[in-house]
PDB file of N, CA and C in Angstrom:
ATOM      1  N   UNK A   1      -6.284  19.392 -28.120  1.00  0.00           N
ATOM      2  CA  UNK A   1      -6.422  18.485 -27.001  1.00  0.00           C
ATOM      3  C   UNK A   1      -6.172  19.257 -25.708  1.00  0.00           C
ATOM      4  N   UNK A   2      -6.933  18.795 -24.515  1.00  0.00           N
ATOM      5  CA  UNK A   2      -6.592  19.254 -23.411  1.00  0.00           C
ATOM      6  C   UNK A   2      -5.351  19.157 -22.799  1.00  0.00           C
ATOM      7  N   UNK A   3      -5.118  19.773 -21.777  1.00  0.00           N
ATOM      8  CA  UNK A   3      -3.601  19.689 -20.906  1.00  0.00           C
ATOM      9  C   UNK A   3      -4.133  18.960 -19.779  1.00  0.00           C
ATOM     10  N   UNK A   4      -3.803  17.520 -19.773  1.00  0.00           N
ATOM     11  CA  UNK A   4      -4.092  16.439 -18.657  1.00  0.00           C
ATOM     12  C   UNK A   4      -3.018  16.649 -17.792  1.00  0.00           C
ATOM     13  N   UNK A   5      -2.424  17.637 -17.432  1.00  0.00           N
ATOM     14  CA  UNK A   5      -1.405  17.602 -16.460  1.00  0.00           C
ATOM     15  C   UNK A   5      -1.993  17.813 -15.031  1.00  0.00           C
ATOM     16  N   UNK A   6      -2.877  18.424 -14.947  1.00  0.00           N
ATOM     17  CA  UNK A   6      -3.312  18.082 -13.385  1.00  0.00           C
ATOM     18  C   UNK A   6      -4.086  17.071 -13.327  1.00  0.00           C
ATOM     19  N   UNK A   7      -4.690  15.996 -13.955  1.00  0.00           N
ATOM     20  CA  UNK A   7      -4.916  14.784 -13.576  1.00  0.00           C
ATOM     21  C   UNK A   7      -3.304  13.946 -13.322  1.00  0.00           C
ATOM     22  N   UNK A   8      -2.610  13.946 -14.186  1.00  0.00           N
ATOM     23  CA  UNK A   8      -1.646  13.515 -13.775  1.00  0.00           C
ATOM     24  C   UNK A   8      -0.796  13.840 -12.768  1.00  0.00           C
ATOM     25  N   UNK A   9      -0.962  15.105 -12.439  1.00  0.00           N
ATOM     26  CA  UNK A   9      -0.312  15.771 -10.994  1.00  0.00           C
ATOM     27  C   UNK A   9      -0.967  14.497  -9.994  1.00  0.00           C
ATOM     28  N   UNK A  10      -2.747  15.259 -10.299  1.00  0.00           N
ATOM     29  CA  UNK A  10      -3.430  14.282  -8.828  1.00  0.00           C
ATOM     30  C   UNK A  10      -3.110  12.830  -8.444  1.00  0.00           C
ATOM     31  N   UNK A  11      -2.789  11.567 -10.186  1.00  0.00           N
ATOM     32  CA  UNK A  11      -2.714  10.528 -10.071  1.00  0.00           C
ATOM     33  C   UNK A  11      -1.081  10.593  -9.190  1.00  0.00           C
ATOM     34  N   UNK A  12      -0.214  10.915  -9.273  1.00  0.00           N
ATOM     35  CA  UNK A  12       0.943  10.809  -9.150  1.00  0.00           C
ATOM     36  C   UNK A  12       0.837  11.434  -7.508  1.00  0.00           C
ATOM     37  N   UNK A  13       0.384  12.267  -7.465  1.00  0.00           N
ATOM     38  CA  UNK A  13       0.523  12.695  -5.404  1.00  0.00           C
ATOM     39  C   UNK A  13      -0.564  11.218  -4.789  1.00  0.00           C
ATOM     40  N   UNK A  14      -1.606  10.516  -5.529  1.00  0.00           N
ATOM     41  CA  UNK A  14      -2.189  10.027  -4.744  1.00  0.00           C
ATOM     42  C   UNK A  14      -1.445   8.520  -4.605  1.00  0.00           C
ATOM     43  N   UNK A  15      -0.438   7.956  -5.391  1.00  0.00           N
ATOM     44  CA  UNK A  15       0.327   7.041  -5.567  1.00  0.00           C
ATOM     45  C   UNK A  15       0.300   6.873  -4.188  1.00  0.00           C
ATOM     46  N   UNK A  16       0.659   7.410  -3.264  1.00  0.00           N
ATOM     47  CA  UNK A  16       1.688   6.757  -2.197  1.00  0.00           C
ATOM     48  C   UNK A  16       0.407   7.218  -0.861  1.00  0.00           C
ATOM     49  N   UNK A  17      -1.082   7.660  -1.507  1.00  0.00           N
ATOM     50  CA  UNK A  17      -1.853   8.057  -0.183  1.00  0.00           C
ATOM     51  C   UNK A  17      -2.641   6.537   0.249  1.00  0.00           C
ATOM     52  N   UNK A  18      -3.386   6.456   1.372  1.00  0.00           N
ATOM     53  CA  UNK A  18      -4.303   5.695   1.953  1.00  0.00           C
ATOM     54  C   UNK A  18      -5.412   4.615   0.796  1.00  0.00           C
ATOM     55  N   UNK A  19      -4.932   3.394   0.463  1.00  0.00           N
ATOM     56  CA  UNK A  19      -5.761   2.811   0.165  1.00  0.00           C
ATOM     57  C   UNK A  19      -7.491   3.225   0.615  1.00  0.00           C
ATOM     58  N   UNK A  20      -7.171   3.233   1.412  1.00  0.00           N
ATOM     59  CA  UNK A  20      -9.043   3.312   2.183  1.00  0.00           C
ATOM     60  C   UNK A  20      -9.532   4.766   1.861  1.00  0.00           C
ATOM     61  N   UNK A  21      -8.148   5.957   1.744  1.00  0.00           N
ATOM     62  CA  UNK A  21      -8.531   7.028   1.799  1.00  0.00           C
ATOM     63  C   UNK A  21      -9.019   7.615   0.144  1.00  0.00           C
ATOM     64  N   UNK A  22      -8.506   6.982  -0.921  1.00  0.00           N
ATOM     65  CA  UNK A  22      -8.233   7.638  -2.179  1.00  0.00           C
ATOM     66  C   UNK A  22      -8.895   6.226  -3.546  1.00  0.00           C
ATOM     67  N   UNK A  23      -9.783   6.601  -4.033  1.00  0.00           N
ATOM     68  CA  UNK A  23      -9.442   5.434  -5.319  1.00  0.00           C
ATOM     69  C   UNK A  23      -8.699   5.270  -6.068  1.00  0.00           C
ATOM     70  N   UNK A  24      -7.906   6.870  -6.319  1.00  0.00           N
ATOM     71  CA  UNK A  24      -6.750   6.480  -7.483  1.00  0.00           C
ATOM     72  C   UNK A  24      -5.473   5.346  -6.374  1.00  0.00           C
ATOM     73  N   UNK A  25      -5.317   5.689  -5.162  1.00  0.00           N
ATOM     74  CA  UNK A  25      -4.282   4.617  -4.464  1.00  0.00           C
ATOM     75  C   UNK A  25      -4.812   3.342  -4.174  1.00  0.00           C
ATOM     76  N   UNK A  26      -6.047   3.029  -4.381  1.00  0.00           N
ATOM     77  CA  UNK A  26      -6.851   1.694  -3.868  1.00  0.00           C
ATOM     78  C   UNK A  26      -6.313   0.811  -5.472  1.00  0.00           C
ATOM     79  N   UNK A  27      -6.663   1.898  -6.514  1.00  0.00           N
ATOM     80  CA  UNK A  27      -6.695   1.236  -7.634  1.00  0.00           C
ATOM     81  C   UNK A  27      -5.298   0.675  -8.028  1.00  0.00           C
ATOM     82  N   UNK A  28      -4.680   1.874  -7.409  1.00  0.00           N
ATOM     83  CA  UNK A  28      -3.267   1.530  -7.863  1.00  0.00           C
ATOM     84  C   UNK A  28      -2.141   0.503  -7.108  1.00  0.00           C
ATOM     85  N   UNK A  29      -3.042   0.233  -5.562  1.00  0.00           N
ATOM     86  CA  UNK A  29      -2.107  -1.250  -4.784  1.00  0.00           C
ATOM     87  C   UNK A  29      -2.678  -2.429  -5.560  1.00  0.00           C
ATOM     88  N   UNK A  30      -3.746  -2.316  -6.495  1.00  0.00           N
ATOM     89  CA  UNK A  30      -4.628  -3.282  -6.664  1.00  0.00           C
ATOM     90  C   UNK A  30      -3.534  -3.795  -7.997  1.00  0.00           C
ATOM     91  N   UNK A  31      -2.619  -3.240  -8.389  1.00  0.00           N
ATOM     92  CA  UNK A  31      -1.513  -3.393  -9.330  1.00  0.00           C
ATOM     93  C   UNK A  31      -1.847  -3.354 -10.895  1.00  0.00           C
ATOM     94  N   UNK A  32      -1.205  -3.314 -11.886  1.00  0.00           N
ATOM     95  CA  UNK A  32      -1.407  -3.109 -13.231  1.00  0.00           C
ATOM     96  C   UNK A  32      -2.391  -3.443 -13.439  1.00  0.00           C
ATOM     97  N   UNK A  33      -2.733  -5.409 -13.174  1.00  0.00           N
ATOM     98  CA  UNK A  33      -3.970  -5.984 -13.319  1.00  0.00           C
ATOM     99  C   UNK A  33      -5.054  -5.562 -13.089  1.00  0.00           C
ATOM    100  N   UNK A  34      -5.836  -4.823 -11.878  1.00  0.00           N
ATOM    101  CA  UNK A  34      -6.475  -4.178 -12.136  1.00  0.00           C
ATOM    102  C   UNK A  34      -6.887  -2.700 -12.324  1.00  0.00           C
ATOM    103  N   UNK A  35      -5.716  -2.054 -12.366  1.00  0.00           N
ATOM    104  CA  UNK A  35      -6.131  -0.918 -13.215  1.00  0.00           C
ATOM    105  C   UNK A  35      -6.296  -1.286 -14.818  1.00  0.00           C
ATOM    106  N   UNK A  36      -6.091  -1.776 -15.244  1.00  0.00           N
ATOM    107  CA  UNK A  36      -6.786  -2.332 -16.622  1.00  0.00           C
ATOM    108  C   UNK A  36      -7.934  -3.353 -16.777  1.00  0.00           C
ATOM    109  N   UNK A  37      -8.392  -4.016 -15.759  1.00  0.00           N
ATOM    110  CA  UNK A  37     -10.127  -4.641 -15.723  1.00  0.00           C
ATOM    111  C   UNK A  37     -10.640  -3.625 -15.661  1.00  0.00           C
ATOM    112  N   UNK A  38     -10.278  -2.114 -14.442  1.00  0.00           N
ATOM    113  CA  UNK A  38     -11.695  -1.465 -14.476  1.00  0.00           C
ATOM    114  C   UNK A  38     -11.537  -0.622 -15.822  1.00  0.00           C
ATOM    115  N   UNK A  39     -10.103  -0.236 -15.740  1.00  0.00           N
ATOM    116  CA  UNK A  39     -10.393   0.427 -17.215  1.00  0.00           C
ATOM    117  C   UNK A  39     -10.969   0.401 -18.533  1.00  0.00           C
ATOM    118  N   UNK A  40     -10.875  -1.648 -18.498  1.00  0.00           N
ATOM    119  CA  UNK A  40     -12.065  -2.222 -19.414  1.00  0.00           C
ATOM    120  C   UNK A  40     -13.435  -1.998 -19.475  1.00  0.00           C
ATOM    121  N   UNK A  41     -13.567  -2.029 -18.105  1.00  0.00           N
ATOM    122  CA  UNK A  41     -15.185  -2.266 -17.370  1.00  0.00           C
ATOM    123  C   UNK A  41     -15.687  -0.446 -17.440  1.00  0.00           C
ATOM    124  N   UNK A  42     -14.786   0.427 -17.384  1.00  0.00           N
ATOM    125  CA  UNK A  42     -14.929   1.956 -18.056  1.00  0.00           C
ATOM    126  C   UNK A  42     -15.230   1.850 -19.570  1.00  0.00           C
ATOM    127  N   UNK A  43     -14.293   1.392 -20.268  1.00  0.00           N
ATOM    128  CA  UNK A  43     -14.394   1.549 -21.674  1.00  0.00           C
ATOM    129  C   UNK A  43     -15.541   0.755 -22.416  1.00  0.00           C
ATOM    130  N   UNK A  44     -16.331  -0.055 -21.602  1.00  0.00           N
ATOM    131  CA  UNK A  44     -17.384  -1.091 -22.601  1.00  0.00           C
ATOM    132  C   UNK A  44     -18.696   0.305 -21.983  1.00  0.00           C
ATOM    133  N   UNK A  45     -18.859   0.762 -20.754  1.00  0.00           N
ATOM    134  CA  UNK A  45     -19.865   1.447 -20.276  1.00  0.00           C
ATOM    135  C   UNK A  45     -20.154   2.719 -21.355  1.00  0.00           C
ATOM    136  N   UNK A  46     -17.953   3.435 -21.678  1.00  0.00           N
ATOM    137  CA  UNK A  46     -18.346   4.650 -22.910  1.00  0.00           C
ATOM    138  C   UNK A  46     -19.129   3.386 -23.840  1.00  0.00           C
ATOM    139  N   UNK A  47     -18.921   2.662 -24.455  1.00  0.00           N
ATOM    140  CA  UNK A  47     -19.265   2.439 -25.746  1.00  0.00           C
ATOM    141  C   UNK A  47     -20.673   2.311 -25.623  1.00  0.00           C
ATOM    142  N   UNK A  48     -21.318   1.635 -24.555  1.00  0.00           N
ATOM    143  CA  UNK A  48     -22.878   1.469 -24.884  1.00  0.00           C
ATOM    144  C   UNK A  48     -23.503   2.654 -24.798  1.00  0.00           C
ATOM    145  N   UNK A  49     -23.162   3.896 -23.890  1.00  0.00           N
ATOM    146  CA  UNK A  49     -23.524   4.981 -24.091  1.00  0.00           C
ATOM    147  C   UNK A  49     -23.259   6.087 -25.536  1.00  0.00           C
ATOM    148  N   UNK A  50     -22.224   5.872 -26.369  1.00  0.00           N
ATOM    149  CA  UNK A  50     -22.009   5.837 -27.532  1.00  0.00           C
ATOM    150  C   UNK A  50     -23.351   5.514 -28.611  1.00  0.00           C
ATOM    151  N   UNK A  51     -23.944   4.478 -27.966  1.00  0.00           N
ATOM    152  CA  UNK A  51     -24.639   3.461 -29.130  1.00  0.00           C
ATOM    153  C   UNK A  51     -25.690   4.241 -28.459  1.00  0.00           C
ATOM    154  N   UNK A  52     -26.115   4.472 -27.221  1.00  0.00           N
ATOM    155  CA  UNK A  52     -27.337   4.806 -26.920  1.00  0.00           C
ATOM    156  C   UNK A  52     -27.353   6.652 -27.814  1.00  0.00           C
ATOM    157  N   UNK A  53     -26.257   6.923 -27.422  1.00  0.00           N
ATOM    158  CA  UNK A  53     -26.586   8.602 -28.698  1.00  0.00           C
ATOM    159  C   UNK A  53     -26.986   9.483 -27.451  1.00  0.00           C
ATOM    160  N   UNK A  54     -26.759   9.082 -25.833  1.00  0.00           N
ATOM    161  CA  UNK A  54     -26.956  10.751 -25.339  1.00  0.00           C
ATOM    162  C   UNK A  54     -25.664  11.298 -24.656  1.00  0.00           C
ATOM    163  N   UNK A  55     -25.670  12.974 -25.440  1.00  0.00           N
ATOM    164  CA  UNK A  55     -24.059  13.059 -25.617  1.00  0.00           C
ATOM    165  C   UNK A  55     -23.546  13.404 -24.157  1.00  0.00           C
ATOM    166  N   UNK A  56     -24.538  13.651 -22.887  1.00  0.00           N
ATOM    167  CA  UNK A  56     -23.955  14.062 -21.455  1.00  0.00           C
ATOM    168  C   UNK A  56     -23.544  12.917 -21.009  1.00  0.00           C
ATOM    169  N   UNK A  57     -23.917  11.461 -21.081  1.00  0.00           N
ATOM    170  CA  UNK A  57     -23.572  10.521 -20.871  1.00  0.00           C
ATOM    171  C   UNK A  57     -22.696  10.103 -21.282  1.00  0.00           C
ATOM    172  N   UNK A  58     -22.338  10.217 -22.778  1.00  0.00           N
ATOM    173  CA  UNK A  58     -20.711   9.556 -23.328  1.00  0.00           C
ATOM    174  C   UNK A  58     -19.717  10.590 -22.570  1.00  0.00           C
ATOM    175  N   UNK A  59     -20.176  11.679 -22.350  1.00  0.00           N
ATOM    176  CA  UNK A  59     -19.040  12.268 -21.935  1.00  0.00           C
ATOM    177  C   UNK A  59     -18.874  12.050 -20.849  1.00  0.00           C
ATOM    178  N   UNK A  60     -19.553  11.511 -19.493  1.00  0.00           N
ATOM    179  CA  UNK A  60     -19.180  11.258 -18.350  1.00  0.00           C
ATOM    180  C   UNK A  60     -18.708  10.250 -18.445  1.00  0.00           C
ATOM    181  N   UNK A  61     -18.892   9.277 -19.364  1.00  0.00           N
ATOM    182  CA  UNK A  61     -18.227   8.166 -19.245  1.00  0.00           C
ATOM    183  C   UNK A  61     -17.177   8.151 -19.932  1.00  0.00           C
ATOM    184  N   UNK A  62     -16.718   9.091 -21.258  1.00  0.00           N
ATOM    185  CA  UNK A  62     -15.263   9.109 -21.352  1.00  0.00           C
ATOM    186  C   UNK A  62     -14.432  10.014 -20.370  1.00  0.00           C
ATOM    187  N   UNK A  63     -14.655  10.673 -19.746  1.00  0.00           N
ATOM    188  CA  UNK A  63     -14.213  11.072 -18.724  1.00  0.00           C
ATOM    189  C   UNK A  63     -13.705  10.374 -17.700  1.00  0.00           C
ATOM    190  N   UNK A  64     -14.687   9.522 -17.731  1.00  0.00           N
ATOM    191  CA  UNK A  64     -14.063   7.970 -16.543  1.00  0.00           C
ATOM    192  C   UNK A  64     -13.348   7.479 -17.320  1.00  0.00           C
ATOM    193  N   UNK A  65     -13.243   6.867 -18.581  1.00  0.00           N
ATOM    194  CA  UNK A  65     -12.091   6.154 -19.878  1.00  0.00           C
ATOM    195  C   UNK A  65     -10.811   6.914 -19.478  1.00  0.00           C
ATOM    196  N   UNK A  66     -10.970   8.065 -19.553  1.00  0.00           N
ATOM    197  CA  UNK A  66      -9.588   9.104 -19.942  1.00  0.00           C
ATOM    198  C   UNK A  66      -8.871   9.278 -18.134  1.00  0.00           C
ATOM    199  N   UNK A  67      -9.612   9.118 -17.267  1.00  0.00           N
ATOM    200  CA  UNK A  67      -8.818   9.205 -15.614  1.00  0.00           C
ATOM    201  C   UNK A  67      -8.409   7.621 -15.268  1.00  0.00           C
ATOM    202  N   UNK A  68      -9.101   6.656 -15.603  1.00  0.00           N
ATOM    203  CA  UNK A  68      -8.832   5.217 -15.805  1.00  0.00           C
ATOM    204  C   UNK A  68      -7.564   5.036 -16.392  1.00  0.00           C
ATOM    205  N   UNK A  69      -7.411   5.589 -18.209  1.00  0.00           N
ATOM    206  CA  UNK A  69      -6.764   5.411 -18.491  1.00  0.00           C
ATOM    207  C   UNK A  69      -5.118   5.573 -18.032  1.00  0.00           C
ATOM    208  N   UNK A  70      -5.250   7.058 -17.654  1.00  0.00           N
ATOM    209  CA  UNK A  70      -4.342   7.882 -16.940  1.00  0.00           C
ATOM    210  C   UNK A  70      -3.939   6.780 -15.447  1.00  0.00           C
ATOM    211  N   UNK A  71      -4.600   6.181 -14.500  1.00  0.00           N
ATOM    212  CA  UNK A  71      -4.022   5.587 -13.839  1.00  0.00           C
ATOM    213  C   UNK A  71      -3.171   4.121 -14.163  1.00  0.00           C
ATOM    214  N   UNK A  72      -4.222   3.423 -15.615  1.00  0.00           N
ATOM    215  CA  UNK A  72      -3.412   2.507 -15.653  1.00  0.00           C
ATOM    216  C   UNK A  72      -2.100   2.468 -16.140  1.00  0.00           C
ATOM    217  N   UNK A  73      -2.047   3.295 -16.821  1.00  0.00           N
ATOM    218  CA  UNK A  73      -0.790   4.151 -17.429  1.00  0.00           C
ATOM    219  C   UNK A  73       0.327   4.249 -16.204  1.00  0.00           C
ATOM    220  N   UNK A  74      -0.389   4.683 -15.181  1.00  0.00           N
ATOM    221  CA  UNK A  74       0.634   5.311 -13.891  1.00  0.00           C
ATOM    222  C   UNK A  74       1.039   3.844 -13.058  1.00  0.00           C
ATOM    223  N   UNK A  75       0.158   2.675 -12.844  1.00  0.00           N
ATOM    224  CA  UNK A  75       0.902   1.461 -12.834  1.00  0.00           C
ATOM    225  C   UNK A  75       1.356   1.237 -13.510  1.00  0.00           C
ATOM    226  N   UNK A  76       1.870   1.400 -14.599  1.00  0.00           N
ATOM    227  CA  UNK A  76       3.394   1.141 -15.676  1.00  0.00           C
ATOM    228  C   UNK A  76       4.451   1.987 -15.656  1.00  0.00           C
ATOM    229  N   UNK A  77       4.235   3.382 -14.679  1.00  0.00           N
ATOM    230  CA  UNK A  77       5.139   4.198 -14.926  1.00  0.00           C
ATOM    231  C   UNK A  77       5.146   5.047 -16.163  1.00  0.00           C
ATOM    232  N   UNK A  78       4.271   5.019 -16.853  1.00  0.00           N
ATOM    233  CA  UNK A  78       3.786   6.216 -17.571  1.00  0.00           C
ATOM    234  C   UNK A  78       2.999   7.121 -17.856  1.00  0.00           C
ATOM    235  N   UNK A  79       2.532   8.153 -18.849  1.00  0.00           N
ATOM    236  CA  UNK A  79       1.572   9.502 -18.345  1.00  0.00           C
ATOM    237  C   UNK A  79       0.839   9.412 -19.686  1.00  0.00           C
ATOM    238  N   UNK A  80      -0.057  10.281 -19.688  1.00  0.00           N
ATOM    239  CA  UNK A  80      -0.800  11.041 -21.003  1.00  0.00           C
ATOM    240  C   UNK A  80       0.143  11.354 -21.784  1.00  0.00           C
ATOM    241  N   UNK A  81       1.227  11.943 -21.176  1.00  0.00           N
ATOM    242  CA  UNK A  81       2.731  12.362 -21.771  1.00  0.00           C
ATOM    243  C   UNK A  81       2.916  11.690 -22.349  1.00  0.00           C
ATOM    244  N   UNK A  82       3.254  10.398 -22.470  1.00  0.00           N
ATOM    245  CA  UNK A  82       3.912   9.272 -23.115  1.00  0.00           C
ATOM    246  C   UNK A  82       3.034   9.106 -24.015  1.00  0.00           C
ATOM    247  N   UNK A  83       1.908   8.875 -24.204  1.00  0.00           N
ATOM    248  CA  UNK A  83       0.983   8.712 -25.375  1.00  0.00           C
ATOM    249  C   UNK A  83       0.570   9.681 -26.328  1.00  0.00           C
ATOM    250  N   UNK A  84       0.654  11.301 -25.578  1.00  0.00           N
ATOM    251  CA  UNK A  84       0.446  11.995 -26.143  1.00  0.00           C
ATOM    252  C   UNK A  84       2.162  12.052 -27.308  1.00  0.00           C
ATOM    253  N   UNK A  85       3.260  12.035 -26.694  1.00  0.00           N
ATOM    254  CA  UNK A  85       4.640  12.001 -27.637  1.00  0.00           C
ATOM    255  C   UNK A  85       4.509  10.327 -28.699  1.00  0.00           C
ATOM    256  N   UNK A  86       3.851   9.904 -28.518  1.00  0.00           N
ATOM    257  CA  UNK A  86       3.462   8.856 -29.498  1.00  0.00           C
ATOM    258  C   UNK A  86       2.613   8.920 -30.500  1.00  0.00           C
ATOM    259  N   UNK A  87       1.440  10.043 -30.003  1.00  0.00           N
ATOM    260  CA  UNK A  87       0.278  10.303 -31.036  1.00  0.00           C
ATOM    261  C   UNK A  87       1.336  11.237 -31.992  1.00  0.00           C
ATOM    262  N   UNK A  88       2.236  12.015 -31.448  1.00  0.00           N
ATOM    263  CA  UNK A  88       2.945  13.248 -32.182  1.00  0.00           C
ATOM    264  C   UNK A  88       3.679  12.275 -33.163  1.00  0.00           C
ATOM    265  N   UNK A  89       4.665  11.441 -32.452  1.00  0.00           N
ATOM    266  CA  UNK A  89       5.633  10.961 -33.757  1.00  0.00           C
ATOM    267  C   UNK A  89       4.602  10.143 -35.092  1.00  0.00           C
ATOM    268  N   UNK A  90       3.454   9.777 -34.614  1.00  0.00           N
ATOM    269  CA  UNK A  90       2.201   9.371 -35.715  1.00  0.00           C
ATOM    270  C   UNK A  90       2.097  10.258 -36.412  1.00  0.00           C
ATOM    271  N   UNK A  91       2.183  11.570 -35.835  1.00  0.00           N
ATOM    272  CA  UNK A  91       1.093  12.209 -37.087  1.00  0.00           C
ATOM    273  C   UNK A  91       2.001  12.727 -38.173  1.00  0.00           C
ATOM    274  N   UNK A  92       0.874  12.952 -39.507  1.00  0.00           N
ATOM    275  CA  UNK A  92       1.431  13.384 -40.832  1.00  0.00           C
ATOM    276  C   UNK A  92       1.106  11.926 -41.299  1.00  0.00           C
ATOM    277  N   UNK A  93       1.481  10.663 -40.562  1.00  0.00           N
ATOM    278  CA  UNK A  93       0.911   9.464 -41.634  1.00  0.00           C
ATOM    279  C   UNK A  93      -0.161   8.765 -41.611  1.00  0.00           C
ATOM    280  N   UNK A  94      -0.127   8.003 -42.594  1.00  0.00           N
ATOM    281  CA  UNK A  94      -1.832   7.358 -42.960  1.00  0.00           C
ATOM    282  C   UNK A  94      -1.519   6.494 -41.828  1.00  0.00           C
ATOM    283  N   UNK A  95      -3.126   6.180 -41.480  1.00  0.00           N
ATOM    284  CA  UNK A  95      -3.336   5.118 -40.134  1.00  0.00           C
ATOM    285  C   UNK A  95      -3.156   3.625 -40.430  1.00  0.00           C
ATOM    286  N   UNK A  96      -3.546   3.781 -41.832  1.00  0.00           N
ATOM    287  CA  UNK A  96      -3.623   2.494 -42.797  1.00  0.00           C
ATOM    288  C   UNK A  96      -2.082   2.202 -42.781  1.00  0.00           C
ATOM    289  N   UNK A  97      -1.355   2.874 -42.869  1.00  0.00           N
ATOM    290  CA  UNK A  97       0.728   2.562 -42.765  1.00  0.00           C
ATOM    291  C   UNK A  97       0.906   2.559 -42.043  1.00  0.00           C
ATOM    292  N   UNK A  98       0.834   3.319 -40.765  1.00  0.00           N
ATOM    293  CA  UNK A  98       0.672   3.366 -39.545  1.00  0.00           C
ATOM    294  C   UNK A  98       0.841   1.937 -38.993  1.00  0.00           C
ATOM    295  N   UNK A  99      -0.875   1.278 -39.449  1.00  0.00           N
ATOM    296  CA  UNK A  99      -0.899  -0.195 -38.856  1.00  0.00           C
ATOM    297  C   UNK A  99       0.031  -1.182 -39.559  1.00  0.00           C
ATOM    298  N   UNK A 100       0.302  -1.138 -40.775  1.00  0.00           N
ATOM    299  CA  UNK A 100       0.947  -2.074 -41.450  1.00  0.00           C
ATOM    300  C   UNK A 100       2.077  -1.998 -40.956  1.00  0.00           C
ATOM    301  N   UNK A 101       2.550  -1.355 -40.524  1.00  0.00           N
ATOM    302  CA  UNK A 101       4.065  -0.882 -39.869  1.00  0.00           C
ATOM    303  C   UNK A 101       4.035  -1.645 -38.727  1.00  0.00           C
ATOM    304  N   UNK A 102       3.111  -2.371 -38.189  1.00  0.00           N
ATOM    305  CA  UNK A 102       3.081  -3.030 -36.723  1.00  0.00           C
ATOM    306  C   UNK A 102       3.638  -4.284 -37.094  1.00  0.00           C
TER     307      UNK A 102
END
């Protein structure tokens, strides 16, 4: 996996810049709520490009999924960090126990 730490650098310096000036700070006065609509409205765009099968396109659009994600994350006060130390304590078990464990 990549090292998302300079997206998270950028999300975290742009916290406190110019609504008008920055989208990650527009997105982020816009509060939890909507950093998770657009992040929705990101994640349905990867999937139809998914279904359509052309691979420059899924990737621009998970690219938007994965900086989306990263901000809505940052209206909660958390990082890639935090998910990434969650994917870690997962691994080694089945996904199938995994879920049953919920």
């Amino acid at each position: 996996m990549s090292d998302f730490s300079a997206l998270t650098a950028t999300i975290t310096a742009r916290k406190g810049a110019d609504p008008a000036e920055s989208w990650t700070a527009r997105l982020l006065a816009g509060g939890p709520e909507k950093c998770a609509e657009k992040f929705g409205e990101e994640a349905i765009e990867a999937i139809i490009e998914a279904v359509r099968g052309d691979p420059a396109r899924l990737t621009a659009e998970a690219a938007d999924v994965i900086y989306h994600l990263a901000v809505m994350l940052a209206a909660r006060d958390l990082t890639l960090d935090d998910v990434a130390a969650e994917l870690a304590r997962r691994e080694g078990r089945s996904g199938i126990a995994e879920k049953g464990s919920r």
